[in-house]
PDB file of N, CA and C in Angstrom:
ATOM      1  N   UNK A   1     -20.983   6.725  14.347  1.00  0.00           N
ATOM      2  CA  UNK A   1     -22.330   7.206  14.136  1.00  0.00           C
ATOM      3  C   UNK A   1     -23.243   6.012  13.878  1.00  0.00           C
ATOM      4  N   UNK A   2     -24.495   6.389  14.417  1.00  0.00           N
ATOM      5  CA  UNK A   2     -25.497   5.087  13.912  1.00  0.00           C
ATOM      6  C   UNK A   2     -26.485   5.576  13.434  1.00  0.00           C
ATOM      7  N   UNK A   3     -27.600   4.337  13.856  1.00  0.00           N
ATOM      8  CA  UNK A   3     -29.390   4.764  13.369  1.00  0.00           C
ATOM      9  C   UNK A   3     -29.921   3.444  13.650  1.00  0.00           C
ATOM     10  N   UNK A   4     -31.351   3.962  13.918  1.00  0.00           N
ATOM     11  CA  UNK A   4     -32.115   2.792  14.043  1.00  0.00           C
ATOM     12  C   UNK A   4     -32.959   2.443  12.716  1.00  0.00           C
ATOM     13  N   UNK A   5     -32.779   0.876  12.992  1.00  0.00           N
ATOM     14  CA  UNK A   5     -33.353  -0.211  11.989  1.00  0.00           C
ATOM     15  C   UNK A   5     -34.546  -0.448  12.565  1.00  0.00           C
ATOM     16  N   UNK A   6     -35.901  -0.817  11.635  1.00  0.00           N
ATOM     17  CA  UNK A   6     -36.752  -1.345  12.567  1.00  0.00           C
ATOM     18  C   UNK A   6     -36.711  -3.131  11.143  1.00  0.00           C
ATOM     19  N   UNK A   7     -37.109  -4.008  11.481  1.00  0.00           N
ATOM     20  CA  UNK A   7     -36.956  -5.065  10.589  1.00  0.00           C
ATOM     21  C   UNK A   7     -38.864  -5.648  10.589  1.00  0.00           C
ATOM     22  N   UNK A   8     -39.837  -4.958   9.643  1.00  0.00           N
ATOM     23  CA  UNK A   8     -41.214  -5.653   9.910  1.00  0.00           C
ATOM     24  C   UNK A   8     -41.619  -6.805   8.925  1.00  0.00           C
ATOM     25  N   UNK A   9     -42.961  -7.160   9.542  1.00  0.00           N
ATOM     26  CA  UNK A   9     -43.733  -7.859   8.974  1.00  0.00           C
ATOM     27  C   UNK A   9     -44.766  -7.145   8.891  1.00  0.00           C
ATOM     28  N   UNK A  10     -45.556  -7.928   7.866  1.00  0.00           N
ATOM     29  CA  UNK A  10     -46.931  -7.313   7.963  1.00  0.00           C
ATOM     30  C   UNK A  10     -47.810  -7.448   9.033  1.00  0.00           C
ATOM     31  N   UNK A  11     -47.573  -8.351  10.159  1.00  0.00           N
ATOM     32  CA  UNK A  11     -48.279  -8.640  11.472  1.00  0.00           C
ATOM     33  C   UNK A  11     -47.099  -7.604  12.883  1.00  0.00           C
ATOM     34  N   UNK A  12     -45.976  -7.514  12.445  1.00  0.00           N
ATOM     35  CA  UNK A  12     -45.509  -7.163  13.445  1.00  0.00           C
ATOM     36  C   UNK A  12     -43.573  -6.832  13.282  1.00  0.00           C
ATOM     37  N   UNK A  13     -43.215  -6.062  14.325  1.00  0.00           N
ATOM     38  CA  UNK A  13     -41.728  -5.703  14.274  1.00  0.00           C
ATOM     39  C   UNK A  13     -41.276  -6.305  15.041  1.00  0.00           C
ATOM     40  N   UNK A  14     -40.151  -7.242  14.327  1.00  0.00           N
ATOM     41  CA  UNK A  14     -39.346  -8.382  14.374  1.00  0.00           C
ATOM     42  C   UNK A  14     -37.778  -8.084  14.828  1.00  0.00           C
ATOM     43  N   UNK A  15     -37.660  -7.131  14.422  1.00  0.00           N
ATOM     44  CA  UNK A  15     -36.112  -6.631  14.728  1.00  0.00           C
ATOM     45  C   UNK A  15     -36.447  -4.957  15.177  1.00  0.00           C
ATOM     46  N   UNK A  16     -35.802  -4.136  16.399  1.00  0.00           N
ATOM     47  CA  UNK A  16     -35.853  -2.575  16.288  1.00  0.00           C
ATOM     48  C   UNK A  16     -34.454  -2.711  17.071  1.00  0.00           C
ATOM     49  N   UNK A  17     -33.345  -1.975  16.704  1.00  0.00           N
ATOM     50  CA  UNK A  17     -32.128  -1.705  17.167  1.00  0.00           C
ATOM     51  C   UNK A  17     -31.510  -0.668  16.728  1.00  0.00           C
ATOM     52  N   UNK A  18     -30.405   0.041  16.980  1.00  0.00           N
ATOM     53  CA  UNK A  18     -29.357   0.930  16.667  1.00  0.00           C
ATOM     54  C   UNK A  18     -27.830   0.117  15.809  1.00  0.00           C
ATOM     55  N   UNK A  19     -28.239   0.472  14.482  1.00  0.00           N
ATOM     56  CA  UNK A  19     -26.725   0.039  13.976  1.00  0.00           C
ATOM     57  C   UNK A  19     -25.831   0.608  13.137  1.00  0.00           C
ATOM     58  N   UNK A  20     -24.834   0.129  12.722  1.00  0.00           N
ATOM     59  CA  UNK A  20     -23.501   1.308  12.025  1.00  0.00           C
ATOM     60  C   UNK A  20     -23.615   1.253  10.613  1.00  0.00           C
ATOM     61  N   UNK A  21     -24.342   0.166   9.861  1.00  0.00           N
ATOM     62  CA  UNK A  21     -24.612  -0.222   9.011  1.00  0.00           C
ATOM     63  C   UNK A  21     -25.060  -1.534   8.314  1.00  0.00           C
ATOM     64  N   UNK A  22     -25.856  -1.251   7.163  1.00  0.00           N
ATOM     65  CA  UNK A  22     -26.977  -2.672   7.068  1.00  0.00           C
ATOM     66  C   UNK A  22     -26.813  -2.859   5.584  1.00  0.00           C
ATOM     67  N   UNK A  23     -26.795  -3.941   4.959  1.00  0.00           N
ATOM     68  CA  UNK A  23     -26.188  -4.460   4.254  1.00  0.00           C
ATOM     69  C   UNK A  23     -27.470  -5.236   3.324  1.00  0.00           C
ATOM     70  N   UNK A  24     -28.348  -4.906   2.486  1.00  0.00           N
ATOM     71  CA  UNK A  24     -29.757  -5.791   1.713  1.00  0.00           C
ATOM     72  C   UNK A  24     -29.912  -6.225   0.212  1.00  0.00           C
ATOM     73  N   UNK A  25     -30.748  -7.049  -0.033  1.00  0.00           N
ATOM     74  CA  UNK A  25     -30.897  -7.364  -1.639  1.00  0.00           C
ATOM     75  C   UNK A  25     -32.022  -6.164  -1.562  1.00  0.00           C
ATOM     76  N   UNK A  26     -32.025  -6.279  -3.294  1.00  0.00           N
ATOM     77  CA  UNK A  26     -33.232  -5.143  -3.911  1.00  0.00           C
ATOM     78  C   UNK A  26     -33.128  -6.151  -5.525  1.00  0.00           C
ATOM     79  N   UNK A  27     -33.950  -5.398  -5.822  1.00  0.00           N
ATOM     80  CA  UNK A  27     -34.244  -6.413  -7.052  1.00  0.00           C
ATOM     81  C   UNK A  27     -33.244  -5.650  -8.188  1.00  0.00           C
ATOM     82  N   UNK A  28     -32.468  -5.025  -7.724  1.00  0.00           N
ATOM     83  CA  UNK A  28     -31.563  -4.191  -8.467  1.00  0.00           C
ATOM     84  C   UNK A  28     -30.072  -4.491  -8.000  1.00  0.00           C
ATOM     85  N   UNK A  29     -30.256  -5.156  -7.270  1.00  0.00           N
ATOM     86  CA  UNK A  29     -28.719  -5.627  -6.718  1.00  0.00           C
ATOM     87  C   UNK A  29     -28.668  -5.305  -4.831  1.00  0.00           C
ATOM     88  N   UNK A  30     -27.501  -5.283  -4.165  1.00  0.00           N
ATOM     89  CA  UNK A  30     -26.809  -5.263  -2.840  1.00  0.00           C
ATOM     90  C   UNK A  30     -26.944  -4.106  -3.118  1.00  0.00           C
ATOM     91  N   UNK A  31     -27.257  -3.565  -1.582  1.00  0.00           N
ATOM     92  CA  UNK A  31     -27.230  -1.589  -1.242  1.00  0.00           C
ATOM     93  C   UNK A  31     -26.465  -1.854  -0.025  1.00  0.00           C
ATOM     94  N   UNK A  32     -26.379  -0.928   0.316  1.00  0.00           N
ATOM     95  CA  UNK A  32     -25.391  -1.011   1.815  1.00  0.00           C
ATOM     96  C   UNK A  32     -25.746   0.326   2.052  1.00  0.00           C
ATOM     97  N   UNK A  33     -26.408   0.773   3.379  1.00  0.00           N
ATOM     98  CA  UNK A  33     -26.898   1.713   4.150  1.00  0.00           C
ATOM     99  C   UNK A  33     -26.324   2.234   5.042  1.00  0.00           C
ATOM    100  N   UNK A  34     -25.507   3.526   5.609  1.00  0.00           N
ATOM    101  CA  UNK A  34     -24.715   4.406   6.424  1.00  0.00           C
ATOM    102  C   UNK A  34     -25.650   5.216   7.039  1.00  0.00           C
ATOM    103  N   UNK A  35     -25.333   5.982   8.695  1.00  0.00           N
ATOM    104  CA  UNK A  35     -26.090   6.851   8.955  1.00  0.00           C
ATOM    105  C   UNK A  35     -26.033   8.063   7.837  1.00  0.00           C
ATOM    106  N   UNK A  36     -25.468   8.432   7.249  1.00  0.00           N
ATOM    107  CA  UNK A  36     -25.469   9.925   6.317  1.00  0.00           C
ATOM    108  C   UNK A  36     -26.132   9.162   4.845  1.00  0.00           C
ATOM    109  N   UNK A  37     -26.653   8.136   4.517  1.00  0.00           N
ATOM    110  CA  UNK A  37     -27.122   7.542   3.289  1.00  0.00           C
ATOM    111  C   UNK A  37     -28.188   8.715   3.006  1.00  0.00           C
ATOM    112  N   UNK A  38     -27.954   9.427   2.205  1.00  0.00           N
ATOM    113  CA  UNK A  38     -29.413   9.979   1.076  1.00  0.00           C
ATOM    114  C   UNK A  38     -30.703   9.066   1.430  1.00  0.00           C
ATOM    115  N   UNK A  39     -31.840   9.609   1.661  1.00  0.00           N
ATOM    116  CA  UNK A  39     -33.026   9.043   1.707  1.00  0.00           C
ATOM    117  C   UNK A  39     -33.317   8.213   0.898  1.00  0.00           C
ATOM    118  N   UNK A  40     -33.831   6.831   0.691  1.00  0.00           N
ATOM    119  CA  UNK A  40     -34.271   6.548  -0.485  1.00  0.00           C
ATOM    120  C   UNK A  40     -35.757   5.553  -0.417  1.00  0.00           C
ATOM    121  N   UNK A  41     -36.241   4.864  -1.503  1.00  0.00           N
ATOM    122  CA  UNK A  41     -37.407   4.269  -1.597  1.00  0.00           C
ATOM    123  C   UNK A  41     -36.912   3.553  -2.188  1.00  0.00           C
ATOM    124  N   UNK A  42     -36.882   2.043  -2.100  1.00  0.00           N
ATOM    125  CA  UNK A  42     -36.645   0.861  -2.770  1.00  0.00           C
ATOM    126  C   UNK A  42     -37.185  -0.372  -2.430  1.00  0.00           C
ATOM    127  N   UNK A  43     -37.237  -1.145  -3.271  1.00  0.00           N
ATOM    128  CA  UNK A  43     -38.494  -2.427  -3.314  1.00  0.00           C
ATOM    129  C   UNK A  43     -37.210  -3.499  -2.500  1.00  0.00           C
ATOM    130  N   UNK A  44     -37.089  -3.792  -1.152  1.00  0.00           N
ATOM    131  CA  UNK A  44     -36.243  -5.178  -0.748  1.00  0.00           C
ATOM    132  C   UNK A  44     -36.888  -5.972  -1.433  1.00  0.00           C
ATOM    133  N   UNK A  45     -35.487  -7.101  -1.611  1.00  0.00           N
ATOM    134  CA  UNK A  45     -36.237  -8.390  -2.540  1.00  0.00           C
ATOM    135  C   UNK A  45     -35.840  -9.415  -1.415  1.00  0.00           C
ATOM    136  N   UNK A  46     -36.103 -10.740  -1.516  1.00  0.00           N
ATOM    137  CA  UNK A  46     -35.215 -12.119  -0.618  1.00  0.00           C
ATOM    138  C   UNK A  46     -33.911 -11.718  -1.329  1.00  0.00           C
ATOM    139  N   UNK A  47     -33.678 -12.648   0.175  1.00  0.00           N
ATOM    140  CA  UNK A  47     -31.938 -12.660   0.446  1.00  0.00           C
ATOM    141  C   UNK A  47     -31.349 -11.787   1.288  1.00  0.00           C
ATOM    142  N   UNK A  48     -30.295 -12.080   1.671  1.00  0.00           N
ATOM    143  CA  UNK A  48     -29.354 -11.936   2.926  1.00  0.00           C
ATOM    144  C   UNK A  48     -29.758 -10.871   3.558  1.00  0.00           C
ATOM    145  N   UNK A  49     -29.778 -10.301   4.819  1.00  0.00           N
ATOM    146  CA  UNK A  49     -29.651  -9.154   5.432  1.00  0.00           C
ATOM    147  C   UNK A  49     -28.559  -8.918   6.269  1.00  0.00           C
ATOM    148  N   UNK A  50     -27.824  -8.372   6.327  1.00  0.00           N
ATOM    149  CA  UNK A  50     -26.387  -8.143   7.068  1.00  0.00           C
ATOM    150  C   UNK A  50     -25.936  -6.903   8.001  1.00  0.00           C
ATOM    151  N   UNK A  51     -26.621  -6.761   9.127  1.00  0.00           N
ATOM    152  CA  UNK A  51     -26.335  -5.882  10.091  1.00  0.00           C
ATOM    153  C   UNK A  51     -25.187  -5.471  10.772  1.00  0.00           C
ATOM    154  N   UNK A  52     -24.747  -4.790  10.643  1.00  0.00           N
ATOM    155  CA  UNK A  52     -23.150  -4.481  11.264  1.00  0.00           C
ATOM    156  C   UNK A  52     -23.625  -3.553  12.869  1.00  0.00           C
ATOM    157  N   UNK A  53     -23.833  -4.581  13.990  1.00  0.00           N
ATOM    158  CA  UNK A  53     -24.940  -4.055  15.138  1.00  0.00           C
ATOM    159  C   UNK A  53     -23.560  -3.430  16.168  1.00  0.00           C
ATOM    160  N   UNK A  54     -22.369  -3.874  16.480  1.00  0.00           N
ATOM    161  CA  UNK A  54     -21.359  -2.509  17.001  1.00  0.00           C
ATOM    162  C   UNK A  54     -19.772  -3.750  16.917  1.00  0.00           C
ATOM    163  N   UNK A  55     -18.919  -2.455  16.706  1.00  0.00           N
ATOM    164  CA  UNK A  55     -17.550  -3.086  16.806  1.00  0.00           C
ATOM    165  C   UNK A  55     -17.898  -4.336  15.577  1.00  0.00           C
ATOM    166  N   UNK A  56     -18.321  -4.220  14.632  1.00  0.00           N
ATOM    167  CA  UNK A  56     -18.085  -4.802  13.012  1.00  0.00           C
ATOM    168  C   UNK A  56     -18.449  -6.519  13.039  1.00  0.00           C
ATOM    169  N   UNK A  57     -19.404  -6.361  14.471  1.00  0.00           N
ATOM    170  CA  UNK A  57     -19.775  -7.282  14.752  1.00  0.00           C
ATOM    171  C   UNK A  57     -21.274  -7.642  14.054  1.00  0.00           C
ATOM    172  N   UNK A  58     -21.107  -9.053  13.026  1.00  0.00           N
ATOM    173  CA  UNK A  58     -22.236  -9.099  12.146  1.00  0.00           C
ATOM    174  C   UNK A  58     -23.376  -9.626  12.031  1.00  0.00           C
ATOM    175  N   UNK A  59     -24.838  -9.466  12.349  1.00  0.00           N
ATOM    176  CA  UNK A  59     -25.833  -9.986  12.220  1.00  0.00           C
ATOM    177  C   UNK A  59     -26.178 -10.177  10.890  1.00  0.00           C
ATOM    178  N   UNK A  60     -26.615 -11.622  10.692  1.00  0.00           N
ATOM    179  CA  UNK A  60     -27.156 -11.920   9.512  1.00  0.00           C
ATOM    180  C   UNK A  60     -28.209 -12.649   8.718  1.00  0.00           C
ATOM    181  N   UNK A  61     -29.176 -12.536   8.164  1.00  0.00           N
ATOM    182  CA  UNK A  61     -30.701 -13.354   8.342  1.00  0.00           C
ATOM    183  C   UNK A  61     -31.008 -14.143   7.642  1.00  0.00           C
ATOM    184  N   UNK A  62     -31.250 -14.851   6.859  1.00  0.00           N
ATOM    185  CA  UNK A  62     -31.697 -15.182   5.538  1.00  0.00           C
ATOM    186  C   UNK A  62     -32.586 -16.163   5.721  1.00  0.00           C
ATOM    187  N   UNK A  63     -33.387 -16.111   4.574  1.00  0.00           N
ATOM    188  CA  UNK A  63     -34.765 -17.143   4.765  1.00  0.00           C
ATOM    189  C   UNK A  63     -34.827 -17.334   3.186  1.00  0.00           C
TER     190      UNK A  63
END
């Protein structure tokens, strides 16, 4: 199962794909996101982003 990610800026969308799961900081710690994840609202903070884009194959960003 998947879902689409879109990855923005305030000028523009930088990343839009289909993936199995995504992996982010929050100022509360690492979340890790599934297609069946409960809805949620949370503040991303810096640091890593970790896309699992197919076959556990890993995209990863950091700035």
């Amino acid at each position: 199962m998947k879902f689409n990610i879109y990855v923005l800026t305030p000028k523009q969308i930088i990343w839009d794909c289909e993936v199995k799961e995504i992996i982010l900081s929050t100022n509360s710690g690492q979340i890790g996101v599934l297609p069946t994840h409960a809805p949620v609202n949370i503040a991303v903070d810096m640091g890593p982003l970790r896309i699992d884009i197919l076959n556990d194959q890993w995209l990863v960003a950091v700035k």
